[in-house]
Protein backbone atom coordinates (compact mmCIF):
# COMPACT_ATOMS: atom_id res chain seq x y z
CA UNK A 1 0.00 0.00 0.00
CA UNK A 2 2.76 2.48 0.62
CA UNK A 3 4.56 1.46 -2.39
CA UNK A 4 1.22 2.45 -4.65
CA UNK A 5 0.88 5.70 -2.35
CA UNK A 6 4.00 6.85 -3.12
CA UNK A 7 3.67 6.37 -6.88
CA UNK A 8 0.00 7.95 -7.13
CA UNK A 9 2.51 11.03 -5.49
CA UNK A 10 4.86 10.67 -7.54
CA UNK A 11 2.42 10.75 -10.76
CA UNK A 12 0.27 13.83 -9.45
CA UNK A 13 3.85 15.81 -8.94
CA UNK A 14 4.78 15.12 -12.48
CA UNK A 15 1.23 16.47 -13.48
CA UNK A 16 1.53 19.24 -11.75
CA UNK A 17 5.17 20.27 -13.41
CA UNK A 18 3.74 19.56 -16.74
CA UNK A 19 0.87 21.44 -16.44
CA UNK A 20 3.02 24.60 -14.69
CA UNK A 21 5.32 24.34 -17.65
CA UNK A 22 2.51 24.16 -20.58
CA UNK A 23 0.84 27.70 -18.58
CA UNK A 24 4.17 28.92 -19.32
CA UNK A 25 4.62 28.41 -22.58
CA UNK A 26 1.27 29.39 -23.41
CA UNK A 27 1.40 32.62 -21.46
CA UNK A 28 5.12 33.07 -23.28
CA UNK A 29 3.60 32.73 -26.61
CA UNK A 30 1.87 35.36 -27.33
CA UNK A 31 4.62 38.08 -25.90
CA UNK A 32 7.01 36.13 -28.17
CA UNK A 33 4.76 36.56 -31.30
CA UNK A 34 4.38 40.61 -30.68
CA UNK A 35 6.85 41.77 -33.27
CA UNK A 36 9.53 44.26 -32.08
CA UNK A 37 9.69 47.91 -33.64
CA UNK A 38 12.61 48.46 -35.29
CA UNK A 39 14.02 51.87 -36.83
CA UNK A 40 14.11 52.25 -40.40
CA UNK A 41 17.80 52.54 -41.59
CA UNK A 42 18.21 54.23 -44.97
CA UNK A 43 22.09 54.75 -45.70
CA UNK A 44 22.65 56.17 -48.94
CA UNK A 45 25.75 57.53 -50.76
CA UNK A 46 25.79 60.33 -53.30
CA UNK A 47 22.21 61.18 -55.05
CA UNK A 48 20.07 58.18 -56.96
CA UNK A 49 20.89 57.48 -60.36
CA UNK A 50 24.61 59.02 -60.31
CA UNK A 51 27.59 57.48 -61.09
CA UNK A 52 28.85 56.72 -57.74
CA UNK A 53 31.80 54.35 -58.69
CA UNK A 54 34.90 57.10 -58.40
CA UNK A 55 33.57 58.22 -55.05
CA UNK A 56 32.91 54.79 -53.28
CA UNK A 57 36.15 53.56 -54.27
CA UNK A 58 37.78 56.33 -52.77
CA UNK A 59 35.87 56.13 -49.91
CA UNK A 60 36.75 52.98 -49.51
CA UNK A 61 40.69 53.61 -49.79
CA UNK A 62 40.39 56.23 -47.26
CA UNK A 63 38.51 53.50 -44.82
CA UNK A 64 41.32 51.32 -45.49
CA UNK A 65 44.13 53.82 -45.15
CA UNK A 66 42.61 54.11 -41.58
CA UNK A 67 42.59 50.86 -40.73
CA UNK A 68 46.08 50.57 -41.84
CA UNK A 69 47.33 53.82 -39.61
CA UNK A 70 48.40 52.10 -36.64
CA UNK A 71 51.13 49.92 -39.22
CA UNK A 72 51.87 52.52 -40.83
CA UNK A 73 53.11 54.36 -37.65
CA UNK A 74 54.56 52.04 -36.46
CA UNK A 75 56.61 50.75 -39.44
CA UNK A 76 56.99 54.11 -40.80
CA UNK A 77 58.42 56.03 -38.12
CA UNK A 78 60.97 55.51 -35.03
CA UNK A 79 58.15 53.75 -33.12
CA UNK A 80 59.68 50.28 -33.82
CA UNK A 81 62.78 51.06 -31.81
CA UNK A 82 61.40 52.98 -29.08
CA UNK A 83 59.46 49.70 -28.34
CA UNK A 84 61.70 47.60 -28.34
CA UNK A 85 64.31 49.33 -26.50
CA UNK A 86 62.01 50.10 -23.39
CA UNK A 87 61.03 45.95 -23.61
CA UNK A 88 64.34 44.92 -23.37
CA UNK A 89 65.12 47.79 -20.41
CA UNK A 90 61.71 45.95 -18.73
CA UNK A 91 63.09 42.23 -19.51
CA UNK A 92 66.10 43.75 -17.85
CA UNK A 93 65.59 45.10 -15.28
CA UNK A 94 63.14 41.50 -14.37
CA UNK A 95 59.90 43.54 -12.89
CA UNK A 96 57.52 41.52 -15.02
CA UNK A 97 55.13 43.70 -15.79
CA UNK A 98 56.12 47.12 -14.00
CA UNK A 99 56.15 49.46 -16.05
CA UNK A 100 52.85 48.08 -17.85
CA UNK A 101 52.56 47.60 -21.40
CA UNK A 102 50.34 50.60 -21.39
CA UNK A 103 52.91 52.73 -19.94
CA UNK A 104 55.48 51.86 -22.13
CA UNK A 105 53.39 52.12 -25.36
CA UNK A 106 51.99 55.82 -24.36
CA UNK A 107 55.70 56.89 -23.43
CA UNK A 108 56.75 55.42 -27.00
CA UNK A 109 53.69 56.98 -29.01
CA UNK A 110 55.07 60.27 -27.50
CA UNK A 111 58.83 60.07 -28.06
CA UNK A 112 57.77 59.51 -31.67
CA UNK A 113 55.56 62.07 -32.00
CA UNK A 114 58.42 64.16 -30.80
CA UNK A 115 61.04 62.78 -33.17
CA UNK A 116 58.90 62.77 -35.88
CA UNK A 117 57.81 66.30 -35.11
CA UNK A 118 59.87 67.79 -37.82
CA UNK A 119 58.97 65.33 -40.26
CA UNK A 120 55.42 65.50 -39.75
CA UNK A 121 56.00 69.46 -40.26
CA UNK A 122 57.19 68.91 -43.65
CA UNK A 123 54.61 66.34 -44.62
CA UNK A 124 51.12 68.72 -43.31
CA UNK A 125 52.83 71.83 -44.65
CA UNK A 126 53.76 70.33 -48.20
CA UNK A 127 51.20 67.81 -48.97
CA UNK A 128 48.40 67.98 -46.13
CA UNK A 129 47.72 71.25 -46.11
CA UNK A 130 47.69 71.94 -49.68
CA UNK A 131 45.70 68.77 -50.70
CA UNK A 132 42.92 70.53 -47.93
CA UNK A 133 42.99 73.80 -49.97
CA UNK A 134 42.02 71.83 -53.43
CA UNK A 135 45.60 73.20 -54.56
CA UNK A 136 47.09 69.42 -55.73
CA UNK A 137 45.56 66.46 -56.64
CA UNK A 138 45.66 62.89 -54.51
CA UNK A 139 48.79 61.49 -56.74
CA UNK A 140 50.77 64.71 -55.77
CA UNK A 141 49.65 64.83 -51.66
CA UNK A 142 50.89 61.47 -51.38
CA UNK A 143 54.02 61.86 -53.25
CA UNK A 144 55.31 65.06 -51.77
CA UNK A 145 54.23 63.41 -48.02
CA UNK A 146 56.08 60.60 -48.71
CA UNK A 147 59.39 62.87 -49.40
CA UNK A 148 60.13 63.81 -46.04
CA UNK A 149 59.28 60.19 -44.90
CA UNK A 150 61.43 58.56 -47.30
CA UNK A 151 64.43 61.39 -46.28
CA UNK A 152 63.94 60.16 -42.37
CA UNK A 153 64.10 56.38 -43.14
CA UNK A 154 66.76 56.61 -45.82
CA UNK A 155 68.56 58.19 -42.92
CA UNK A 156 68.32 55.34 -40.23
CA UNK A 157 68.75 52.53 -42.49
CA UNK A 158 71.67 50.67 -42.96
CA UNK A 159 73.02 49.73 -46.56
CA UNK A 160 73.13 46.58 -45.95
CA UNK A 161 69.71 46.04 -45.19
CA UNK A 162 68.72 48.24 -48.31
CA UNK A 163 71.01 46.17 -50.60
CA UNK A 164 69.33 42.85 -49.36
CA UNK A 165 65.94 43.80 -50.19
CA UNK A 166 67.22 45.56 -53.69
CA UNK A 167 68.99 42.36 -53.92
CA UNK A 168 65.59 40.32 -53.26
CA UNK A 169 63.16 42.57 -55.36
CA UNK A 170 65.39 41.41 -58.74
CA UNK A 171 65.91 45.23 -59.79
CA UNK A 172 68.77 46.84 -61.48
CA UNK A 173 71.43 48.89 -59.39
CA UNK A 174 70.03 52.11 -58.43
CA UNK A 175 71.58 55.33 -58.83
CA UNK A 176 70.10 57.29 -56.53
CA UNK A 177 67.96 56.77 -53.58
CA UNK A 178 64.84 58.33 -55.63
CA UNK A 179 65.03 54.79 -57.65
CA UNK A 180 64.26 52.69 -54.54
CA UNK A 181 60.37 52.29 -54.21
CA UNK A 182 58.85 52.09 -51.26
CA UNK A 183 58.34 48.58 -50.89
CA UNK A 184 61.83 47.85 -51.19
CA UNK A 185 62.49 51.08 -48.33
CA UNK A 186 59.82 50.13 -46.07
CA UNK A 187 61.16 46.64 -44.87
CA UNK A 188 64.75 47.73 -44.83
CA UNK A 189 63.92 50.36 -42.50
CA UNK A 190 61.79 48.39 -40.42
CA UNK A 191 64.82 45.36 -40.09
CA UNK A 192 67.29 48.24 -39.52
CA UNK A 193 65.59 49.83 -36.76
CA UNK A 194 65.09 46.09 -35.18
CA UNK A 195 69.33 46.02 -35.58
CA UNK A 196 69.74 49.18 -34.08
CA UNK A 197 67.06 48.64 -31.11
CA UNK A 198 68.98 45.00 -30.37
CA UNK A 199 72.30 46.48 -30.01
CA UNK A 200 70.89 48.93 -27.61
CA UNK A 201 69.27 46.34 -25.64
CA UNK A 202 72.03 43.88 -25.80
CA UNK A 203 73.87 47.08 -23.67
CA UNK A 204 71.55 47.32 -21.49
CA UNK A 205 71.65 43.85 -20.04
CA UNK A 206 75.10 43.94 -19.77
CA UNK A 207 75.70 45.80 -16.40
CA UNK A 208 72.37 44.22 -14.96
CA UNK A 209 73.56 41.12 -15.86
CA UNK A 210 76.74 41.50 -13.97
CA UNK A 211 74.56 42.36 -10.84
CA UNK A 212 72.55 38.31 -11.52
CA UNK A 213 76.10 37.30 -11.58
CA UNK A 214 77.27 38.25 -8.56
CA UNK A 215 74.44 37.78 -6.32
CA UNK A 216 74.53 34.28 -7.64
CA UNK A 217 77.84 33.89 -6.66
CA UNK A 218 77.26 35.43 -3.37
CA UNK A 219 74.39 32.96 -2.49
CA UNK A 220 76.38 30.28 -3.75
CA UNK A 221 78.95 30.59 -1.17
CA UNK A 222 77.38 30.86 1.39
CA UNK A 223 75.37 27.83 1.09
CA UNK A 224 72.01 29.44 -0.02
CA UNK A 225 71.04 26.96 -2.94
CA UNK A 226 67.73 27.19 -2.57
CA UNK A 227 67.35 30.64 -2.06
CA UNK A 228 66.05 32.59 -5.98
CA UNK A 229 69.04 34.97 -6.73
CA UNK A 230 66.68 37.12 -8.85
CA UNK A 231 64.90 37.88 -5.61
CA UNK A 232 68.04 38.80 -4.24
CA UNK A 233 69.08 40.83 -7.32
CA UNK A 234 66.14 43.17 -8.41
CA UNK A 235 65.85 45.19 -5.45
CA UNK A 236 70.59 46.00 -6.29
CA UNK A 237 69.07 46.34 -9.76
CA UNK A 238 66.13 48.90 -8.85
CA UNK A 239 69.05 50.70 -6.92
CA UNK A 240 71.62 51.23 -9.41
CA UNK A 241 68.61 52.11 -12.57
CA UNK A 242 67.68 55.02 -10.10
CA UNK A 243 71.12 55.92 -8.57
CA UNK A 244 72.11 56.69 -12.10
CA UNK A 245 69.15 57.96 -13.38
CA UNK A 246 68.48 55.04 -15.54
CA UNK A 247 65.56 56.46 -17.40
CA UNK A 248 67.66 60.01 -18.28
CA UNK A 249 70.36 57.68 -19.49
CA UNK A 250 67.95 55.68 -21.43
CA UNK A 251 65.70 58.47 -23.30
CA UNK A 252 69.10 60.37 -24.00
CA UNK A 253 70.88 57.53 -26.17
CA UNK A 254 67.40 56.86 -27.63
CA UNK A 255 67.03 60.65 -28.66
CA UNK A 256 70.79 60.45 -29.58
CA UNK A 257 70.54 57.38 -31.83
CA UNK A 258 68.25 59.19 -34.53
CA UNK A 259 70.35 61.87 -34.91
């Protein structure tokens, strides 16, 4: 008898959630079916009927162009070895992540914009600023911006590098540096400035390194294997980068390198 009372239970409770979940669904279903308002959208470029082809496909350059403006400052200018430099000060100096990434980006987005200060002169008072006035045409903007541009990387790359790529591209020996395009400057420059921004690092790591060194051999003597020397080391380290004013020191040979 208690066996068959439990089950007549058992059956009514699974009634009862059944019928509780088919009221919901039937309450649900008409709030469901209610369509939802939506705006009306209506985008629309140049006047019916034209001939819109010119103008989209320049607007569409100028969306990509934008897109691309982040690689272009950073291959294009002395972004590249800023970067790199202040990574390999970080890696260094063995904080981890002090300064943060953001830090070190923002200070490197500003130290170009100050290099690149006279450059970007040139380029908005010979190409920009004209092009704005209607006074030259899209073909002459971009080849009298790229003038100063091409002056500043011609500049910091090394002939080597220029001579690979030359080399690599199947083109006769240039004359002059107005015969190297500008996809055979581009990635010279950017492999130059990754030379350049190694050897500064690799200088960097030298007298830190020295510090590892001898705390290591300091632990090691007196019996503390166990003990991390970097945990040992980074406060000497911290010491000596402020004693000396590491981050004058540091900004100073950067400045100094483009010069």
């Amino acid at each position: 008898m208690q066996t068959k009372n439990e089950l007549n239970k058992t059956r009514i409770a699974v009634l009862l959630i059944l019928l509780t979940l088919m009221l919901t669904v039937a309450v649900s279903l008409p709030a469901a079916a209610e369509p939802l308002p939506l705006p009306n959208v209506n985008l629309q470029i140049g006047s019916p009927g034209a001939q819109n082809g010119p103008g989209v496909l320049q607007l569409i350059i100028t969306l990509t162009l934008l897109t691309l403006a982040p690689a272009l400052l950073i291959t294009m200018t002395s972004f590249t070895r800023i970067v790199v430099v202040l990574s390999f000060l970080r890696s260094s100096l063995a904080t981890q992540q002090m300064p943060p990434n953001q830090v070190l980006i923002g200070l490197a987005l500003f130290l170009t914009f100050f290099i690149m200060a006279p450059t970007l002169g040139e380029v908005n008072t010979n190409a920009l600023q004209p092009y704005l006035r209607g006074e030259i045409t899209t073909d002459t903007a971009f080849t009298e911006g790229m003038k100063p541009l091409r002056t500043f990387m011609f500049k910091q790359t090394h002939e080597k590098d220029l001579a690979l790529f030359v080399r690599l591209a199947n083109m006769e020996r240039p004359r002059n540096f107005d015969d190297i395009p500008n996809y055979v400057l581009i990635p010279s420059f950017i492999i130059s400035e990754l030379k350049t921004a190694f050897q500064i690092g690799f200088i960097l790591f030298i007298p830190f390194l020295i510090i590892d060194m001898v705390v290591a051999s300091a632990l090691m003597s007196m019996g503390m294997m166990m003990l991390p020397p970097m945990s040992i080391s980074l406060p000497f380290k911290i010491l000596l980068f402020v004693l000396v004013d590491g981050w004058n020191l540091v900004i100073q040979s950067l400045m100094l390198s483009f010069k």
